[in-house]
Protein backbone atom coordinates (compact mmCIF):
# COMPACT_ATOMS: atom_id res chain seq x y z
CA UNK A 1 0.00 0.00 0.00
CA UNK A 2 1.34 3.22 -0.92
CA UNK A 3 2.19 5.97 1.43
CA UNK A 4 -0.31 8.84 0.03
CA UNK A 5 -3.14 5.64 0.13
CA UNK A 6 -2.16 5.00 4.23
CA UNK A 7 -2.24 8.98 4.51
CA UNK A 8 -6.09 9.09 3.61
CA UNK A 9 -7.02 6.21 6.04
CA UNK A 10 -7.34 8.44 8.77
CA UNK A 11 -9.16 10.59 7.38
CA UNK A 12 -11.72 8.62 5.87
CA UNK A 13 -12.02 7.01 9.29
CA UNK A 14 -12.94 9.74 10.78
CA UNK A 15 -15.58 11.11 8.22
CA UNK A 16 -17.14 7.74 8.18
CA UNK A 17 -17.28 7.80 11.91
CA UNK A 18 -20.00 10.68 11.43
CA UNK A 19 -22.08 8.70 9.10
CA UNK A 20 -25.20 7.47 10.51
CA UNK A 21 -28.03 5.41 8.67
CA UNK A 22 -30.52 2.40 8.80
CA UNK A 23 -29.73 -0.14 6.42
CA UNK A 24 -27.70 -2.88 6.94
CA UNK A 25 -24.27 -4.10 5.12
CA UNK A 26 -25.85 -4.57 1.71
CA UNK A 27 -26.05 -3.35 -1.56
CA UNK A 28 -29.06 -2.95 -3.56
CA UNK A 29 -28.85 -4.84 -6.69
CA UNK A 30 -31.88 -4.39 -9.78
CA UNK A 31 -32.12 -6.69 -12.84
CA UNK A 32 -33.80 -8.65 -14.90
CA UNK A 33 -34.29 -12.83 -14.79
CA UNK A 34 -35.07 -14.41 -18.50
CA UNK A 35 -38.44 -15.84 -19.42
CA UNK A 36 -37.82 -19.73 -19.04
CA UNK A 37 -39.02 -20.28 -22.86
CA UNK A 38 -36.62 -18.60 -25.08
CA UNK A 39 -37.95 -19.13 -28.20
CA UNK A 40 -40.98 -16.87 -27.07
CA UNK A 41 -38.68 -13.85 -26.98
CA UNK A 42 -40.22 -12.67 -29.95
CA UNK A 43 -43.59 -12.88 -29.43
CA UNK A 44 -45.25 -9.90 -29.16
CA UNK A 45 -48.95 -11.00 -29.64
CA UNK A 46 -50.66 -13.94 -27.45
CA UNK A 47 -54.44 -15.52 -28.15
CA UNK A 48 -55.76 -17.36 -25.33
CA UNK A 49 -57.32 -20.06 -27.52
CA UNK A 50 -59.68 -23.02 -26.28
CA UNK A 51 -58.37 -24.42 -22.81
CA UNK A 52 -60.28 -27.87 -22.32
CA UNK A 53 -61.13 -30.27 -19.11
CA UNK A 54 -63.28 -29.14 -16.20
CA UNK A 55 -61.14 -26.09 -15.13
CA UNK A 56 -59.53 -24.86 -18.54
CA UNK A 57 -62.04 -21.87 -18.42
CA UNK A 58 -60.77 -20.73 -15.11
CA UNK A 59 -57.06 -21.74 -16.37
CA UNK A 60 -57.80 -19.82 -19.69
CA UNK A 61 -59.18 -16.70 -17.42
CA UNK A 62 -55.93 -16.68 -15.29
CA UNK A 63 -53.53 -16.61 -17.79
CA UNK A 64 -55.06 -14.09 -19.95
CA UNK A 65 -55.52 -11.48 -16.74
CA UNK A 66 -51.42 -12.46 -15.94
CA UNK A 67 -49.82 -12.34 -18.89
CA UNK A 68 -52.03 -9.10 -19.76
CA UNK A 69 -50.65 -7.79 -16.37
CA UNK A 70 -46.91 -8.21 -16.99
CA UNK A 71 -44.91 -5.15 -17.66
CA UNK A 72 -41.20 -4.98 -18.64
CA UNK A 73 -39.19 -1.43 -17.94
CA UNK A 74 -42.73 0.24 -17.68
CA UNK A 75 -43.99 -1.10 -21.41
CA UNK A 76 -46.14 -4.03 -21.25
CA UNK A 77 -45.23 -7.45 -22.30
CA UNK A 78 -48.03 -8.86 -24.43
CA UNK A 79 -51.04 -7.77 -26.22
CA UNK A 80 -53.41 -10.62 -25.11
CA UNK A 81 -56.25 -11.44 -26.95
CA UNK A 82 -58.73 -13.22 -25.16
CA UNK A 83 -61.48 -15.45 -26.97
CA UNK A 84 -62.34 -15.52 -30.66
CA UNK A 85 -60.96 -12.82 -32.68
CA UNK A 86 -60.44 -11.31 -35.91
CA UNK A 87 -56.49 -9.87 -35.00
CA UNK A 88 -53.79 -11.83 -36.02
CA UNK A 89 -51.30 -12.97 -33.24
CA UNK A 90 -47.72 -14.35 -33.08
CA UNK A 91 -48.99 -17.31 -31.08
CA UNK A 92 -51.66 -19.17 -29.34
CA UNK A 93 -51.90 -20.69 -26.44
CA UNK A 94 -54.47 -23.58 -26.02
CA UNK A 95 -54.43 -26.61 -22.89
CA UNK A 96 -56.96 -28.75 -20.78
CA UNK A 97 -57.10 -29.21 -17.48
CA UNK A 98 -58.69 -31.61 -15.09
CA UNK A 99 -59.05 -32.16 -11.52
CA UNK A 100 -60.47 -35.43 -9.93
CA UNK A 101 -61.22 -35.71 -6.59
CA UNK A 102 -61.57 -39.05 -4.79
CA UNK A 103 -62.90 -39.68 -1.63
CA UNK A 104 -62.26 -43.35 0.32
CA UNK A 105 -62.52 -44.68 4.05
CA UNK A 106 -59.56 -45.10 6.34
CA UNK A 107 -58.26 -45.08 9.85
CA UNK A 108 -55.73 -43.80 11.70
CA UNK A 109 -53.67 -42.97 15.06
CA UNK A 110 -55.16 -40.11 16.76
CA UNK A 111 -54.33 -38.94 20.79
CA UNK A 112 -57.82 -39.30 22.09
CA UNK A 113 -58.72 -38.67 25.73
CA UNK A 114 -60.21 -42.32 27.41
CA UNK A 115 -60.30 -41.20 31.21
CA UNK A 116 -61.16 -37.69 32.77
CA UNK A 117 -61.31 -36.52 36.21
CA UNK A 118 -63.02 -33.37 38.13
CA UNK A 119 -64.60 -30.55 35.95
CA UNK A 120 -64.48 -32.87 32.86
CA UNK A 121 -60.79 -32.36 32.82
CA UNK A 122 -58.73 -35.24 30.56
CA UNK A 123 -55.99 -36.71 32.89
CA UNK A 124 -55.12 -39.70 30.60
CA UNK A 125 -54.72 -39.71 26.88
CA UNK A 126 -53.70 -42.86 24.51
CA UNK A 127 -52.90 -42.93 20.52
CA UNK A 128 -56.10 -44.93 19.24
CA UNK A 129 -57.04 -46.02 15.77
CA UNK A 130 -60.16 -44.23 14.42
CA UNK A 131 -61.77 -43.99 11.67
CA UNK A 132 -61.07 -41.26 9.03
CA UNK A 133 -62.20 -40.03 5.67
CA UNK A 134 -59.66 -39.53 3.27
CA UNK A 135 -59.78 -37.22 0.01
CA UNK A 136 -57.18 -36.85 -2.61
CA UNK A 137 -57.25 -34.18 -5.42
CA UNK A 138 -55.14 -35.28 -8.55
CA UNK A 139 -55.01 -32.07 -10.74
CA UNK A 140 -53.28 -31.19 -13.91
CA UNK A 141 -52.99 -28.94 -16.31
CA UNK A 142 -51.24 -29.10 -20.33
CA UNK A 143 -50.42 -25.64 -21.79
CA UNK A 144 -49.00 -25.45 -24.94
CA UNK A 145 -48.14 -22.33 -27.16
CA UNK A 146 -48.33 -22.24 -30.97
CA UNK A 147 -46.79 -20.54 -33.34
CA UNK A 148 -48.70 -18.80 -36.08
CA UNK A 149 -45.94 -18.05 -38.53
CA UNK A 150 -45.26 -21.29 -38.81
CA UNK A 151 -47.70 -23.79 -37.02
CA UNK A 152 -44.70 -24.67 -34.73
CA UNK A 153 -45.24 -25.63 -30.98
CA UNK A 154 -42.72 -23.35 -29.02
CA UNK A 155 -44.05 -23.85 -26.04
CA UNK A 156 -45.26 -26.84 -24.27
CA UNK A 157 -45.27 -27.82 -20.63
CA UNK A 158 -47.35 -30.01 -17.97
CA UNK A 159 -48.17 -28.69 -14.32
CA UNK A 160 -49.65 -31.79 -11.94
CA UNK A 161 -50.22 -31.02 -8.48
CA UNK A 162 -51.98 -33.00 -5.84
CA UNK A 163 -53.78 -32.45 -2.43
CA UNK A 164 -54.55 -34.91 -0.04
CA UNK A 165 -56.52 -34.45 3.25
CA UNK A 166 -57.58 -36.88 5.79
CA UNK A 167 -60.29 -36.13 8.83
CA UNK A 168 -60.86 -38.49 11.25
CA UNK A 169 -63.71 -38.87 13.64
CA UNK A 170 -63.62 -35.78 16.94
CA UNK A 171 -60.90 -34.13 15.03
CA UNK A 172 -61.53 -30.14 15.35
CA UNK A 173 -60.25 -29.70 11.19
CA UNK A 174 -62.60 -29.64 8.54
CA UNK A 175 -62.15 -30.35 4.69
CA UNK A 176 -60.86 -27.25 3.05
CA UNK A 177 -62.98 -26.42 0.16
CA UNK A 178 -62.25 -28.39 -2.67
CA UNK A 179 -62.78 -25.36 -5.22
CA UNK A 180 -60.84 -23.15 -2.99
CA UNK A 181 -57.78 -26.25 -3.54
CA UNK A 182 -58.46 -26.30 -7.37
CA UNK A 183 -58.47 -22.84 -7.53
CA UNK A 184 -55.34 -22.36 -5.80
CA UNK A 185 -53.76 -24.86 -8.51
CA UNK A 186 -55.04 -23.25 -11.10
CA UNK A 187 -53.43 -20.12 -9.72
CA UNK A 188 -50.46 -21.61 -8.99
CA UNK A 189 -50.05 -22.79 -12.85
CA UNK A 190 -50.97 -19.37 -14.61
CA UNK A 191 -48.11 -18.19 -11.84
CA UNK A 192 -45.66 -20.70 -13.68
CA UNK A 193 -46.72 -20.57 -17.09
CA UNK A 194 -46.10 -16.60 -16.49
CA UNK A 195 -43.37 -16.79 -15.37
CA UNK A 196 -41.97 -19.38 -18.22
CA UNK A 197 -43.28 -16.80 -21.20
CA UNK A 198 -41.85 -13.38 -19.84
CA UNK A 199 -38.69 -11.93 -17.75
CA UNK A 200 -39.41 -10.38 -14.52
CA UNK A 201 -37.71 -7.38 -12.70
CA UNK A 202 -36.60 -7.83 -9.24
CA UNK A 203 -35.00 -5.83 -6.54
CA UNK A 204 -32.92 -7.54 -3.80
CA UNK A 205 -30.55 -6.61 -1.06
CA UNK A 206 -27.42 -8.72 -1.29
CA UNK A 207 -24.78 -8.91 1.45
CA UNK A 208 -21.42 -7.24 0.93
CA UNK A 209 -18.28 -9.68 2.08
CA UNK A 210 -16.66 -8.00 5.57
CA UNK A 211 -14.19 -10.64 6.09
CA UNK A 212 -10.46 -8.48 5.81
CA UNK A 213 -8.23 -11.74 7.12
CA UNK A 214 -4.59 -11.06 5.08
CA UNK A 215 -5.22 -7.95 4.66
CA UNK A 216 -2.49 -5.40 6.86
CA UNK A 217 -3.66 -3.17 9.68
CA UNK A 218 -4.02 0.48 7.05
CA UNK A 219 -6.02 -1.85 4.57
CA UNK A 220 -8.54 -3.32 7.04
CA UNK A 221 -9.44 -0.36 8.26
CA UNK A 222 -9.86 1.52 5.33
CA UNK A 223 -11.77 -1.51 3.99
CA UNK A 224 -13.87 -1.97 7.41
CA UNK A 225 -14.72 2.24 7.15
CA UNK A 226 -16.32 1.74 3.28
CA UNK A 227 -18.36 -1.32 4.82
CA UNK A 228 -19.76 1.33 7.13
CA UNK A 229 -20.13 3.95 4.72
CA UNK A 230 -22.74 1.67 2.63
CA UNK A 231 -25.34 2.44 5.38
CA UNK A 232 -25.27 6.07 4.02
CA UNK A 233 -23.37 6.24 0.89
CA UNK A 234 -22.98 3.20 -1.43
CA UNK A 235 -21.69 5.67 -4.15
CA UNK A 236 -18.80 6.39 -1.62
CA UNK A 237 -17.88 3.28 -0.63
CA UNK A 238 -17.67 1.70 -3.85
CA UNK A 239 -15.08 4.40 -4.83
CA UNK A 240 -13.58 3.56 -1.57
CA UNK A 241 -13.49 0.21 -2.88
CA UNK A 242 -12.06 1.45 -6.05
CA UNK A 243 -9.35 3.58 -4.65
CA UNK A 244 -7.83 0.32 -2.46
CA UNK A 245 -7.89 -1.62 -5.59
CA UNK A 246 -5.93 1.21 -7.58
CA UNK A 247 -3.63 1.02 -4.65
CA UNK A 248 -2.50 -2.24 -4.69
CA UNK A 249 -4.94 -4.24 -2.70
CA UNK A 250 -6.15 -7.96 -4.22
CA UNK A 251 -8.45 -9.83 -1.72
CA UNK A 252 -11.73 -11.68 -2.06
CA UNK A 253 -13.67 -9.27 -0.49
CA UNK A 254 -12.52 -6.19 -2.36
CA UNK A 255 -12.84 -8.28 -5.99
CA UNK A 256 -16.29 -9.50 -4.47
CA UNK A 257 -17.93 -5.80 -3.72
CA UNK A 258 -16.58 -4.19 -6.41
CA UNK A 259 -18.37 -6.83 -8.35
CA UNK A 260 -21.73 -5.63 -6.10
CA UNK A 261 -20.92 -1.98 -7.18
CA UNK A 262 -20.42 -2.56 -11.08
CA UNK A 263 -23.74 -4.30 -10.96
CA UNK A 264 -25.37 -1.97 -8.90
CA UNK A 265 -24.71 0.79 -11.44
CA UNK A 266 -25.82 -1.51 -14.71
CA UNK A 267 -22.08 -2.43 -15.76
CA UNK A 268 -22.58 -5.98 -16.09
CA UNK A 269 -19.13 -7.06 -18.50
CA UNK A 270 -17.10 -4.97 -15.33
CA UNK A 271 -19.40 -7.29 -12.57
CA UNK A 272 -18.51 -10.18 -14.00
CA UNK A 273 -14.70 -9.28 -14.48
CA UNK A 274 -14.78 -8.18 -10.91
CA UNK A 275 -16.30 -11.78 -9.61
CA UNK A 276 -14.25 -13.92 -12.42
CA UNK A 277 -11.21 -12.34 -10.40
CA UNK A 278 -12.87 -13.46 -6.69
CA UNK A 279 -13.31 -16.46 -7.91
CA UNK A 280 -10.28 -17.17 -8.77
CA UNK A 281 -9.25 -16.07 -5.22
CA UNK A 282 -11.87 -18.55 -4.02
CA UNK A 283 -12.95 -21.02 -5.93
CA UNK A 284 -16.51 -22.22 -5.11
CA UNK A 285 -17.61 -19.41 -2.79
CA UNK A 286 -21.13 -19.65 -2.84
CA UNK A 287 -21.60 -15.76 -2.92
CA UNK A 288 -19.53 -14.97 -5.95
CA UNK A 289 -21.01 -18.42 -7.96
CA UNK A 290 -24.41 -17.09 -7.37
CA UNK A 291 -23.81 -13.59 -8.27
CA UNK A 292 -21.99 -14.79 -11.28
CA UNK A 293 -25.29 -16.86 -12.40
CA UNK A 294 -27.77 -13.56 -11.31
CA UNK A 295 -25.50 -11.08 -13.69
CA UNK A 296 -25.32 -13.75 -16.45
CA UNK A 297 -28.69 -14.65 -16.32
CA UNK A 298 -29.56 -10.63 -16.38
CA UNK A 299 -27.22 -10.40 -19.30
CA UNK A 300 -29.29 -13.33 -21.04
CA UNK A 301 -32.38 -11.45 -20.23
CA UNK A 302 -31.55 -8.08 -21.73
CA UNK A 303 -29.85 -9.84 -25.20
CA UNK A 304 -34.16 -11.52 -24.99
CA UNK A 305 -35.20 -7.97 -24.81
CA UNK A 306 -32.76 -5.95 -27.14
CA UNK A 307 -33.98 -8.90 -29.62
CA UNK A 308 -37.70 -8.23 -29.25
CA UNK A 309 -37.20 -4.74 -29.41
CA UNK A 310 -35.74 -4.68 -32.80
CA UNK A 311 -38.53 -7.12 -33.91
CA UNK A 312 -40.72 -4.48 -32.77
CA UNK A 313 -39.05 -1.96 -34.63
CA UNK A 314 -38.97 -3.86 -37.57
CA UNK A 315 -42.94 -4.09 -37.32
């Protein structure tokens, strides 16, 4: 570390010592997560087209209010058309969807109370067999998307779930409402099939690294007064962070937050750069693999975007 580097140390420690705020050791990180279907990076236009079985209707309802809901930097996704109509789309979706519910008699251990004393009070209890009802709901649901260039599936996927209840006799529980259950699935698959067909924006607070073993006595403390100076300042601190690099310092942490800081202010190429280099300092640290997969999957999801865009264009 160089000598005009140490000279600032104390300085910065005591401006950082004056620095007050609520939020804890992390940096805010925004990006984007790719649709799980890349192929339907292009489409523009979605028909919600027949949806069979004894829940497709409700299924076909779902998807057409999510997918019309989803917005992407402020524009939305899709134009959905809903039922029959006369304006050509990029692709269809169609499915069918069933839900069987079965009922059959069973028994089981329950603690029961066989003697009780004064005031009707239970002073012995014993696990007995009694008998139960038992009901099982096998749904599932087939979505597929199609094409309309071409006639070509793009899309096709298969969302089973199942539910399974038993009540005995002088349990307190009741059945839950088997519509309420199906409904729930039904839910739960336009959540999925949503989230397989477009990106999603997120927000998330992710954990700087503190840890300064190896580094000398000037460079810790430098290092520990940025970590506090992200309660207040994450501009400053990532130029902290920047200044220790340009001064000679290499350690996991320091390749680590800078990474944070790059993506924090969009520069995804320098991120990954940043983590390539911690993990070569560690290989396999959790942190730096996963933020490695977030900023290449975010990467991934703006190429999906710039590529849609320019199909827009060209329409």
């Amino acid at each position: 570390m160089n000598k005009l580097f140490a000279a600032t140390v104390v300085g910065t420690l005591m401006l950082c010592s004056l620095s007050h705020g609520a939020q804890a050791e992390v940096l805010t990180i925004e990006g984007l997560t790719p649709a799980g279907a890349p192929e339907f990076a292009e489409i523009q236009t979605v028909a919600i087209d027949d949806f069979g079985g004894s829940d497709g209707r409700a299924l076909a309802f779902e998807l057409e209010d999510r997918l019309s809901a989803v917005t992407v930097f402020g524009q939305p996704y899709f134009d959905v058309i809903g039922g029959r109509s006369a304006v050509e789309s990029d692709a269809s979706l169609s499915g069918h969807v069933t839900a069987g519910i079965e009922e059959y008699e069973t028994v089981a251990k329950r603690r029961r109370c066989v003697k009780r004393g004064e005031k009707d009070k239970c002073i012995t209890y014993k696990n007995l067999e009694v008998d139960c009802l038992s009901r099982r709901i096998d749904f599932r649901a087939q979505v597929r998307a199609t094409r309309y260039s071409d006639g070509r599936s793009i899309y096709t996927e298969s969302f089973p779930a199942k539910d399974e209840q038993t009540v005995c006799f002088g349990d307190d529980e009741e059945f839950r409402s088997s519509e309420t259950v199906i409904r729930s699935m039904v839910s739960d698959a336009a959540t999925a099939v949503r989230d397989d067909l477009a990106p999603k924006e997120y927000r998330s607070d992710v954990r700087i690294l503190e840890s300064r073993k190896g580094m000398s006595k000037a460079e810790g403390q430098y290092f520990k007064a940025a970590i506090k100076m992200t309660k207040s300042d994450a501009a400053e601190a990532c130029r902290m962070w920047d200044e220790a690099a340009e001064n000679g310092l290499i350690h996991l942490s320091l390749a680590f937050n800078r990474g944070l800081c790059a993506e924090q202010r969009g520069d995804l190429d320098s991120a990954l750069a940043h983590y390539d280099e911690a993990i070569s300092l560690s290989p396999g640290k959790l942190e730096v693999t996963q933020s490695i997969n977030r900023v290449s999957a975010h990467q991934r999801a703006l190429d999906e975007w710039d590529l849609r865009q320019s199909g827009s264009a060209e329409n």
